[in-house]
C-alpha atoms as a PDB file:
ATOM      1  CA  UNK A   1       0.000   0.000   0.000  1.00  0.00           C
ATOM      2  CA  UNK A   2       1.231   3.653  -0.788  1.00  0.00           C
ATOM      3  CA  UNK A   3       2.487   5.701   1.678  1.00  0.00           C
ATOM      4  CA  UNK A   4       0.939   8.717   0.315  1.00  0.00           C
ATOM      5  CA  UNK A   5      -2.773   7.028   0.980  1.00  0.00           C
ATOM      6  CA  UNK A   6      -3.521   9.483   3.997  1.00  0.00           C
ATOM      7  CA  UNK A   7      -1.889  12.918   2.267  1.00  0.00           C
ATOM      8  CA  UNK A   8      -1.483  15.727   4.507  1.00  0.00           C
ATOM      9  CA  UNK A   9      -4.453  18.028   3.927  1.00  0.00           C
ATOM     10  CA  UNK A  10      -5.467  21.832   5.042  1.00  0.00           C
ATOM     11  CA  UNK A  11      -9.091  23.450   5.171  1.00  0.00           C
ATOM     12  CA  UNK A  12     -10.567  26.050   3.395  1.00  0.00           C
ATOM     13  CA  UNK A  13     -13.725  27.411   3.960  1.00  0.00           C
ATOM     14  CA  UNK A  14     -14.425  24.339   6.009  1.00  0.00           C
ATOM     15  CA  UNK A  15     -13.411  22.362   2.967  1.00  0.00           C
ATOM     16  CA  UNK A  16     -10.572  19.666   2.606  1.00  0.00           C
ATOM     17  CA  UNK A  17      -7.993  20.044  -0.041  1.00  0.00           C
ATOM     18  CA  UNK A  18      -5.367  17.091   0.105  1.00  0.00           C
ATOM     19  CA  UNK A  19      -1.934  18.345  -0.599  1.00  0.00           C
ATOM     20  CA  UNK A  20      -0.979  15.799  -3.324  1.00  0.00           C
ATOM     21  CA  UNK A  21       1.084  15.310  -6.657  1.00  0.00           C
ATOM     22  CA  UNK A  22      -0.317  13.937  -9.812  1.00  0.00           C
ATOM     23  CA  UNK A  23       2.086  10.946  -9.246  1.00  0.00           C
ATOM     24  CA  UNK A  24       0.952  10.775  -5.372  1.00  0.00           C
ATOM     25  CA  UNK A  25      -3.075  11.071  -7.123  1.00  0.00           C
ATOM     26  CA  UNK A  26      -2.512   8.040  -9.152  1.00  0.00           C
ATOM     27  CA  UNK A  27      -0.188   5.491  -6.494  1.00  0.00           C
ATOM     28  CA  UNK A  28      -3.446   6.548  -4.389  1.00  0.00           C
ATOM     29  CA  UNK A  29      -6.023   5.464  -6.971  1.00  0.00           C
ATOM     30  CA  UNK A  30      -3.885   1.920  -7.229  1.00  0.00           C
ATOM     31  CA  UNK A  31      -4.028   1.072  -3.799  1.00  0.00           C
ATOM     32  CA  UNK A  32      -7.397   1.753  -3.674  1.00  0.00           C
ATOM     33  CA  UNK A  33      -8.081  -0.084  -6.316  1.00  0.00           C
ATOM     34  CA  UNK A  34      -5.721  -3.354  -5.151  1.00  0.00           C
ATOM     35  CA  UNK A  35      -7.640  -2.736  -1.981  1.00  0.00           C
ATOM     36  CA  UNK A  36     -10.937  -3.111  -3.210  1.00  0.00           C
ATOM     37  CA  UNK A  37     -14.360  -1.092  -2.339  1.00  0.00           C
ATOM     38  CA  UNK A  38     -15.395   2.465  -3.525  1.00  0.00           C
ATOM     39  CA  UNK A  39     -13.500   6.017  -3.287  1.00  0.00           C
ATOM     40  CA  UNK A  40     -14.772   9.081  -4.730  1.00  0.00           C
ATOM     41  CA  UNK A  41     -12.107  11.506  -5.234  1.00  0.00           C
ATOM     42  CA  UNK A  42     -13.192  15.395  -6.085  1.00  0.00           C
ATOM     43  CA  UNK A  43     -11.283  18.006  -7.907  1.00  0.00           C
ATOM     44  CA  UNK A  44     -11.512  20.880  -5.651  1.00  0.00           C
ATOM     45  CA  UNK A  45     -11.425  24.240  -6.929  1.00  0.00           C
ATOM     46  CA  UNK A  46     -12.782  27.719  -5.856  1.00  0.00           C
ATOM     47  CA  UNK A  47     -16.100  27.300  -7.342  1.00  0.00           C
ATOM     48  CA  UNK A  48     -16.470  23.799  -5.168  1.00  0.00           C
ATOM     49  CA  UNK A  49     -15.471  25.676  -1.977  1.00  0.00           C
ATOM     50  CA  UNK A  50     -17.717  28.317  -2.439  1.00  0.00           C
ATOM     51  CA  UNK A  51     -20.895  26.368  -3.583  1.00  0.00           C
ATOM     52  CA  UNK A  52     -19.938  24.321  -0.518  1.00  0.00           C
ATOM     53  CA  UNK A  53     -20.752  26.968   1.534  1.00  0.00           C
ATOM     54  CA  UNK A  54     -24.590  27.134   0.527  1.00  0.00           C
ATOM     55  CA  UNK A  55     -25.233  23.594  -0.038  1.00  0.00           C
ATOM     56  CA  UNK A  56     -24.846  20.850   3.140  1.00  0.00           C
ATOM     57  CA  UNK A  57     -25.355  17.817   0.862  1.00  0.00           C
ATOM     58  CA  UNK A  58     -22.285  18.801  -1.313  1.00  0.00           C
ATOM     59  CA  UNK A  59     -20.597  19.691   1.674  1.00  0.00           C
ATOM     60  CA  UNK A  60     -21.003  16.388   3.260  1.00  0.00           C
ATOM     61  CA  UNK A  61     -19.717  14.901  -0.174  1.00  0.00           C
ATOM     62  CA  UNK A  62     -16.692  16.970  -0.062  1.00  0.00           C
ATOM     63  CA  UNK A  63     -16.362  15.948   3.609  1.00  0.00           C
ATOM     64  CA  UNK A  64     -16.081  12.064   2.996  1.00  0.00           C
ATOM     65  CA  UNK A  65     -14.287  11.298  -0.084  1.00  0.00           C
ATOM     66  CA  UNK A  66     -11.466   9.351  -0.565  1.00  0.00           C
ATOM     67  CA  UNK A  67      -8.891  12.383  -1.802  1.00  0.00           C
ATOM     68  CA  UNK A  68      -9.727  16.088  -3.242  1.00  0.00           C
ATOM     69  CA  UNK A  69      -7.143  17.042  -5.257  1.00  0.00           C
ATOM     70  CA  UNK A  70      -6.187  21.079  -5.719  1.00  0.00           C
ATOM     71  CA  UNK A  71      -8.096  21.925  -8.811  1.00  0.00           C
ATOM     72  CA  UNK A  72      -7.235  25.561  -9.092  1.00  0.00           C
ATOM     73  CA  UNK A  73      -4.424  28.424  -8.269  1.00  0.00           C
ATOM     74  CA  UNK A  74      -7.140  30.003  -6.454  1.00  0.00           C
ATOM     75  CA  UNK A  75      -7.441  26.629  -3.780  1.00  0.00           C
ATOM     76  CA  UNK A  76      -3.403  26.705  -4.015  1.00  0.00           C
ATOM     77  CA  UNK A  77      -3.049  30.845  -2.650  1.00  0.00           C
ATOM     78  CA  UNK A  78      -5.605  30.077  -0.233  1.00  0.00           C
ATOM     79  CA  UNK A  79      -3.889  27.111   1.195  1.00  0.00           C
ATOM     80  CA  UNK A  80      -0.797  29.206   1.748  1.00  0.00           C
ATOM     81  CA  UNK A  81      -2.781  31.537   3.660  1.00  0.00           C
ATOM     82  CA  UNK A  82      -3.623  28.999   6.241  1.00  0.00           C
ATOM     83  CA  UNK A  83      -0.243  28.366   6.388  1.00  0.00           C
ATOM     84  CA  UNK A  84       0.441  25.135   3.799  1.00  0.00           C
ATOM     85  CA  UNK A  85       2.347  25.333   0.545  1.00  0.00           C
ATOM     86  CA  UNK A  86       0.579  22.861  -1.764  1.00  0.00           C
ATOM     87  CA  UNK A  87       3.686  21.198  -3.582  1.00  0.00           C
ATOM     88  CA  UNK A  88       1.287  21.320  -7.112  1.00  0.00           C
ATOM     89  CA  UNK A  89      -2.291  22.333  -8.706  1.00  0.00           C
ATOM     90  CA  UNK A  90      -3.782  19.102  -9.843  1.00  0.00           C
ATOM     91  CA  UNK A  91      -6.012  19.705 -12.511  1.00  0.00           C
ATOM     92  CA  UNK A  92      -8.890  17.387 -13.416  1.00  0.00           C
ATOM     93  CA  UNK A  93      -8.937  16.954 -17.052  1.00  0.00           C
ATOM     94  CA  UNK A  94      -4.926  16.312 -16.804  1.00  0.00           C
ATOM     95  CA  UNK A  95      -5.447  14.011 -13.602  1.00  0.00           C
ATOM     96  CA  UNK A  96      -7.898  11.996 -15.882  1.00  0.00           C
ATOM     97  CA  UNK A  97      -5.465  12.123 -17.944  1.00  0.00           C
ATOM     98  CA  UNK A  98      -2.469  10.654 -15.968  1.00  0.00           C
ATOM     99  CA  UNK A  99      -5.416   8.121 -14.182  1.00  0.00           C
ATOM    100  CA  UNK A 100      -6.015   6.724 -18.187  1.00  0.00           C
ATOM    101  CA  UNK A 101      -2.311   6.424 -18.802  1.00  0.00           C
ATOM    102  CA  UNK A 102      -2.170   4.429 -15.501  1.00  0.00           C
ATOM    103  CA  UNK A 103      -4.957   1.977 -16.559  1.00  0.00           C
ATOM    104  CA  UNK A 104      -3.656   1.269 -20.022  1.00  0.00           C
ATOM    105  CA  UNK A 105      -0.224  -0.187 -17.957  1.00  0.00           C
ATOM    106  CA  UNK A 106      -2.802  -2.175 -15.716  1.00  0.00           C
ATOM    107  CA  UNK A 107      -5.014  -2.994 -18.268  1.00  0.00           C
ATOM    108  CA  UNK A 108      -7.806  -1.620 -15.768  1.00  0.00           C
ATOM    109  CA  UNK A 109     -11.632  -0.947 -17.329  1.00  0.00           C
ATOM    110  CA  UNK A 110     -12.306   2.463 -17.763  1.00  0.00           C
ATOM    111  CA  UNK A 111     -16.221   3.744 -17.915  1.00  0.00           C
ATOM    112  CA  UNK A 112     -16.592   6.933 -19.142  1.00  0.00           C
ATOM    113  CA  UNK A 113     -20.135   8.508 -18.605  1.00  0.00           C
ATOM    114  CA  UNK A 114     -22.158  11.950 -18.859  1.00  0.00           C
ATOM    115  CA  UNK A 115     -21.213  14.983 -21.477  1.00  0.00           C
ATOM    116  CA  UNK A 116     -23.878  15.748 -24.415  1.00  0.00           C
ATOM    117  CA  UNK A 117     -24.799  12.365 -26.485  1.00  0.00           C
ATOM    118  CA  UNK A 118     -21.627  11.126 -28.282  1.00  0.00           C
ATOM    119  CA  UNK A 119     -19.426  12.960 -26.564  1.00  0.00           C
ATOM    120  CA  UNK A 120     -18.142  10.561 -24.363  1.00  0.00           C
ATOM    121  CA  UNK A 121     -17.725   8.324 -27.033  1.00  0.00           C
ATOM    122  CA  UNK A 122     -15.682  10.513 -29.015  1.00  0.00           C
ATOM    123  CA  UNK A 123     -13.350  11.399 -26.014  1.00  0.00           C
ATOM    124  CA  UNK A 124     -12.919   7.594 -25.197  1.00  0.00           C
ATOM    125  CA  UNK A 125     -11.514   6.965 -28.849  1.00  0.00           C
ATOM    126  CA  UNK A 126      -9.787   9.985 -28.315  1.00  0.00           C
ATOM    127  CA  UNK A 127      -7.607   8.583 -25.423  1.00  0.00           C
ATOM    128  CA  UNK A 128      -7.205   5.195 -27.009  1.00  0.00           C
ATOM    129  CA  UNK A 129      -5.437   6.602 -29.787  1.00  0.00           C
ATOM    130  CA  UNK A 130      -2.965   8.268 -27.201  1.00  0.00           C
ATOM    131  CA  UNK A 131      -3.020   5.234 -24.589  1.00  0.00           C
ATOM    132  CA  UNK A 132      -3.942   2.044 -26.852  1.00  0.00           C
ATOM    133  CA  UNK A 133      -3.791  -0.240 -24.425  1.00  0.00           C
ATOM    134  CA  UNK A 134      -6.659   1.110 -22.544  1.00  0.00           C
ATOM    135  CA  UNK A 135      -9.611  -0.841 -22.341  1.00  0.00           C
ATOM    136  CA  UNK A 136     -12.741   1.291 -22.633  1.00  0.00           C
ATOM    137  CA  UNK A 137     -15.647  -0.578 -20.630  1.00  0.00           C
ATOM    138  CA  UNK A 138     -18.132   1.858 -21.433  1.00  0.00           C
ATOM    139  CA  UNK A 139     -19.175   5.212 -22.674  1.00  0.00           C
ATOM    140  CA  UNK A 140     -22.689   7.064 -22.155  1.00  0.00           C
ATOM    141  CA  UNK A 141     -24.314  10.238 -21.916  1.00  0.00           C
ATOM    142  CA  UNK A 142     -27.273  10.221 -19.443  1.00  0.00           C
ATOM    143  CA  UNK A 143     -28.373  12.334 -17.207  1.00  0.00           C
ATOM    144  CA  UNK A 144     -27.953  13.292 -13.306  1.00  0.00           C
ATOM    145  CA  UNK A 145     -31.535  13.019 -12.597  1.00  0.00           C
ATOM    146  CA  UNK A 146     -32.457  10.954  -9.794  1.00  0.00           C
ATOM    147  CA  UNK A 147     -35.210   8.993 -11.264  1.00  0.00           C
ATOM    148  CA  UNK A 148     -32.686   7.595 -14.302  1.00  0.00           C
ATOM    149  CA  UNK A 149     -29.801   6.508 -11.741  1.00  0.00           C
ATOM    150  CA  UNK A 150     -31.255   3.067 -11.349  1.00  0.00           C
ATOM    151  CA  UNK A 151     -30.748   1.895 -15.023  1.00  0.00           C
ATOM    152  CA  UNK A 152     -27.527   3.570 -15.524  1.00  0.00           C
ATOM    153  CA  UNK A 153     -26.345   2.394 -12.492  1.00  0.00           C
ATOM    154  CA  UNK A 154     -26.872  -1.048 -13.582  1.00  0.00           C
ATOM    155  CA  UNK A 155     -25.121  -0.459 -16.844  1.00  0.00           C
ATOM    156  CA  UNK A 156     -21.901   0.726 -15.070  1.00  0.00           C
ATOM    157  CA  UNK A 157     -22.307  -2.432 -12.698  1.00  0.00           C
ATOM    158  CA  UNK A 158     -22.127  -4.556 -16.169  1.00  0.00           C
ATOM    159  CA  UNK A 159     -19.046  -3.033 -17.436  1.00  0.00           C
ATOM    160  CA  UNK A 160     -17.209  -3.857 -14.013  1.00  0.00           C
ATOM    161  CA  UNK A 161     -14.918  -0.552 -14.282  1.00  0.00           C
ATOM    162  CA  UNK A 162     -11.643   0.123 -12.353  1.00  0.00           C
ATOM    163  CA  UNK A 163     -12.003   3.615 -13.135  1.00  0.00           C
ATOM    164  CA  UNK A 164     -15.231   5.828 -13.667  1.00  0.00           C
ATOM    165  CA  UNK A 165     -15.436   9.081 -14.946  1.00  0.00           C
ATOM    166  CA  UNK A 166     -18.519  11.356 -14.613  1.00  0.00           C
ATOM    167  CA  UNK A 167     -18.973  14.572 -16.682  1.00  0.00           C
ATOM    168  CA  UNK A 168     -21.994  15.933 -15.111  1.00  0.00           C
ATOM    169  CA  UNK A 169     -20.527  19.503 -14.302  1.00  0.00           C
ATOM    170  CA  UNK A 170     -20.440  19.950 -10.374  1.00  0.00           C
ATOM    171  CA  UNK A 171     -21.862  19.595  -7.823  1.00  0.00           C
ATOM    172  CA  UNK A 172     -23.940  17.461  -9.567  1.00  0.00           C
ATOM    173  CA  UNK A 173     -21.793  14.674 -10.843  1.00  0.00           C
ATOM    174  CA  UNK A 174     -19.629  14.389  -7.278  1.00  0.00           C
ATOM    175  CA  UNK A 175     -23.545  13.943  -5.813  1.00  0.00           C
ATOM    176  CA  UNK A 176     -24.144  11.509  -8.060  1.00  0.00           C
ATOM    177  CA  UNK A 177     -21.104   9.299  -7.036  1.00  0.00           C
ATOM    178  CA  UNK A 178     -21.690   9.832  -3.778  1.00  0.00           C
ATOM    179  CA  UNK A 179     -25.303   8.230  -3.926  1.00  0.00           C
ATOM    180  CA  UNK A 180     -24.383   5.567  -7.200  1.00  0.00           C
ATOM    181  CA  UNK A 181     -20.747   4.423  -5.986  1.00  0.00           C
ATOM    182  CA  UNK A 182     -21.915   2.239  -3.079  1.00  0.00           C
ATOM    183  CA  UNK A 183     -24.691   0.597  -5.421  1.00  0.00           C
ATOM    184  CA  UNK A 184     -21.054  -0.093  -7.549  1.00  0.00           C
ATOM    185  CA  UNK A 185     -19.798  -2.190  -4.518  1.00  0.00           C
ATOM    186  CA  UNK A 186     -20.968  -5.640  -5.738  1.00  0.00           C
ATOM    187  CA  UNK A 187     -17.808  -7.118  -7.177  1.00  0.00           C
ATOM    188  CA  UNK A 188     -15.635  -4.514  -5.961  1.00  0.00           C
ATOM    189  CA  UNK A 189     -14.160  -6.367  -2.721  1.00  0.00           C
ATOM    190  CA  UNK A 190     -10.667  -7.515  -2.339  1.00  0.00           C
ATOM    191  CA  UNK A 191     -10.001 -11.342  -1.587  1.00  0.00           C
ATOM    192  CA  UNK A 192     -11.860 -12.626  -4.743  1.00  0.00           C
ATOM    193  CA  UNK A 193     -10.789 -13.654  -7.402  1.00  0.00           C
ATOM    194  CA  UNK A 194     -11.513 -11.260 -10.377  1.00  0.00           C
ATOM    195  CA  UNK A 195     -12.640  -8.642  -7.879  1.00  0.00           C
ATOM    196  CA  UNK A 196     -11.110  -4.706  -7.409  1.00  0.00           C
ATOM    197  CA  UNK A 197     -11.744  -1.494  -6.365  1.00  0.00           C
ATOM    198  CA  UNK A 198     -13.466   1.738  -7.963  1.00  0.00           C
ATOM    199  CA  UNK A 199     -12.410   4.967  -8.257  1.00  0.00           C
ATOM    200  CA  UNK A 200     -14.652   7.505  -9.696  1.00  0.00           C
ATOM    201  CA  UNK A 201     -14.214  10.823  -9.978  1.00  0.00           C
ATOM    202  CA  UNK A 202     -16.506  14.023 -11.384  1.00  0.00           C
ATOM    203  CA  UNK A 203     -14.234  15.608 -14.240  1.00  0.00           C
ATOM    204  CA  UNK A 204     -16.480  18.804 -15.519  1.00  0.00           C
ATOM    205  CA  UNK A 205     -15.774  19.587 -19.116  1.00  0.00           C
ATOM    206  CA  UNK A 206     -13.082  17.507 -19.238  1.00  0.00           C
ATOM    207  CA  UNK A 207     -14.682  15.258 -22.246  1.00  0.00           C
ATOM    208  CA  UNK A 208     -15.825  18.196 -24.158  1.00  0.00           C
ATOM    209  CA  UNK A 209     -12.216  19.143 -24.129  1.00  0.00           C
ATOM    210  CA  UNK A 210     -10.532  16.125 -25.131  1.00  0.00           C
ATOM    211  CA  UNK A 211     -13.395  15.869 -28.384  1.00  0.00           C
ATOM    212  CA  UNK A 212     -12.794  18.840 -29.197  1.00  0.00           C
ATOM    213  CA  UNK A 213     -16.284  20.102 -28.358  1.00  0.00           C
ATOM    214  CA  UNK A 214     -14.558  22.841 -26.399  1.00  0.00           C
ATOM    215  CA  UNK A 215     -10.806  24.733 -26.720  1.00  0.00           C
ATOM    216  CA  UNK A 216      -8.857  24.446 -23.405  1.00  0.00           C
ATOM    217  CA  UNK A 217      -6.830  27.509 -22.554  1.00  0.00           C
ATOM    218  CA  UNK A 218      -3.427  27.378 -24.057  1.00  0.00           C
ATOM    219  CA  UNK A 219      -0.683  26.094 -22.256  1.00  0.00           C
ATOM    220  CA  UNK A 220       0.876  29.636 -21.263  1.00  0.00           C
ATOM    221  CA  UNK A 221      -2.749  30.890 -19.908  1.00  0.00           C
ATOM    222  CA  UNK A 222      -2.880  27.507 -18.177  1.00  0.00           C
ATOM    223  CA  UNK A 223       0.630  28.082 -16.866  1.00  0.00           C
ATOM    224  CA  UNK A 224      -0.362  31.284 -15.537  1.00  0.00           C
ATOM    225  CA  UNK A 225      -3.114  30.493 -13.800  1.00  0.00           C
ATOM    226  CA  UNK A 226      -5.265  32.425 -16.393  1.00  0.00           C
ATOM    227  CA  UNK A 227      -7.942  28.864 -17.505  1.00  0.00           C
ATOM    228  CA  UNK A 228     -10.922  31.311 -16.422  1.00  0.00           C
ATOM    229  CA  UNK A 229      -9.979  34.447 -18.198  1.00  0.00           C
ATOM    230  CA  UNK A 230      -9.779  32.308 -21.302  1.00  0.00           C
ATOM    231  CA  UNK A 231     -13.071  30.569 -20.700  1.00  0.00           C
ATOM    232  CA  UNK A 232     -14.641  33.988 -19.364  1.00  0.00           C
ATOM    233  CA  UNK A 233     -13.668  34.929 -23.410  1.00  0.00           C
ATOM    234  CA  UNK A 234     -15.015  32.209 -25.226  1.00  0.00           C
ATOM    235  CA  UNK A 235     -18.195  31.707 -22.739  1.00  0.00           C
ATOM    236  CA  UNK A 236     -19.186  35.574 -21.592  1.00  0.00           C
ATOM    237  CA  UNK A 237     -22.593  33.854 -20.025  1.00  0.00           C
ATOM    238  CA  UNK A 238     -19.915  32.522 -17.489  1.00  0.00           C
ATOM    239  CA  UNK A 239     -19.467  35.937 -15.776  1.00  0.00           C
ATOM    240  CA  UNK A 240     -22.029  35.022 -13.069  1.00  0.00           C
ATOM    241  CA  UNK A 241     -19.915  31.901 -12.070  1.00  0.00           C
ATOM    242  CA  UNK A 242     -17.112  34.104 -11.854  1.00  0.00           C
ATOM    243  CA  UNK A 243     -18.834  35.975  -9.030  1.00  0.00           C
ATOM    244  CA  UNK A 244     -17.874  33.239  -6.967  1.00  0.00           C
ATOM    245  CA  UNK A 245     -14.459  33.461  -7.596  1.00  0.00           C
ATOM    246  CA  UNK A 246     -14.509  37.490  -5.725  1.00  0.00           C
ATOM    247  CA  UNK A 247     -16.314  35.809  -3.060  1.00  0.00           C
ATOM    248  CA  UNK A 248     -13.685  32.913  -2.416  1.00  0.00           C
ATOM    249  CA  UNK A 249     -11.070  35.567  -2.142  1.00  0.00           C
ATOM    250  CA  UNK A 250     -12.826  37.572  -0.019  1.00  0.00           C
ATOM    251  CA  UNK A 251     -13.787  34.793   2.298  1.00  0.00           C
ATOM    252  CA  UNK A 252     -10.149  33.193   1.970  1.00  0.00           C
ATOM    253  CA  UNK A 253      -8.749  36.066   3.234  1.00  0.00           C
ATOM    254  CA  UNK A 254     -11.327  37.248   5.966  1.00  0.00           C
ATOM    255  CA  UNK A 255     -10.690  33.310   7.136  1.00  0.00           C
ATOM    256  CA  UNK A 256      -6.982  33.778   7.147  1.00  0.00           C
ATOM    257  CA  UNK A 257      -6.645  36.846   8.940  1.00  0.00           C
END
């Protein structure tokens, strides 16, 4: 088991934020994995924190998952506020990323689901042409709606998945594996044979980007720390999301005072 399995973490807001590595990320997705049962991780950013703050459900998701990962320079500055230096921002789409490359080595099942109709597919073949020894276990749209979880649950439960990816946008799609994942756990015990672990994990936009449905930032704006100006460009209705990036700083400071 990895040594990095119980990271070092700090609160923000009253939210957790694990100080991890990609490379620490993915050694804890293995063990979890090799250990068997369900983990949830999260991709904490500003936006997260902040929505956090209004809604107790997502809260209590936030609260009990298995690792949330730095998803932001905005998490990172507040950190150091409260006195830790996270060692790197861990962004989703590129954790995804790294967690694919990982599964093509193991030959894990991967079970990509949410994104508009065919978009999921389109990102799965997408990967496979950069990691072709990933086995895709399933792709589908869906929806997040409560009264369609039952047969898409059983669809994922088919595929038997190592890894599941949900493109929901938050905080809907880290709700939704906090209520599906445990209906998941059939099958994903350690100590039988043919048996693993799950990880899943709510990745946004992250399939739009890889299919090319959406431009990502370059990599100097992404380097800088500058993802939302760029999306703030190309998307001008996301100014009222935004808003909730003044408030985090506000907050973040007014906490760390």
């Amino acid at each position: 088991m990895t040594k990095h399995i119980k990271p070092r973490s700090v609160e923000i807001l009253g939210v957790r934020v694990d100080d991890v590595t990609y490379g620490e990320a993915c050694d804890i997705a293995e063990a979890l994995i090799r250990r068997g049962g369900v983990h949830q991780f999260a991709t904490v950013n500003p936006e997260f924190v902040m929505a956090a703050q209004d809604d107790e459900e997502f809260q209590n998701v936030l609260a009990n998952t298995a690792l949330n990962v730095p998803d932001g320079a905005g998490v990172v500055w507040a950190a150091g506020r409260r006195g830790m230096k996270l060692r790197e921002r861990v962004a989703g789409v590129d954790l995804m990323l790294e967690l694919c490359a990982l599964a093509s080595r193991h030959r894990w099942r991967v079970f990509f689901l949410g994104a508009q109709p065919g978009v999921a597919e389109r990102a799965a073949a997408q990967i496979v042409l950069t990691y072709p020894g990933l086995t895709v276990a399933g792709t589908h749209a869906g929806t997040p709606h409560r009264a369609e979880e039952l047969p898409i649950v059983e669809r994922v439960r088919a595929a038997r998945p190592h890894l599941l990816f949900v493109a929901y946008g938050a905080p809907a799609q880290d709700k939704w594996l906090a209520r599906n994942l445990p209906l998941l756990s059939s099958g994903a015990s350690a100590g039988q044979e043919g048996t693993h672990g799950i990880v899943g994990m709510g990745v946004g936009g992250a399939f739009d980007f890889i299919a090319g449905v959406q431009k990502r930032a370059p990599a100097w704006m992404q380097q800088a720390n500058l993802e939302w100006l760029y999306r703030l460009a190309r998307q001008p209705w996301r100014w009222r999301r935004q808003t909730a990036l003044i408030r985090f700083v506000v907050a973040a400071m007014l906490e760390s005072r």
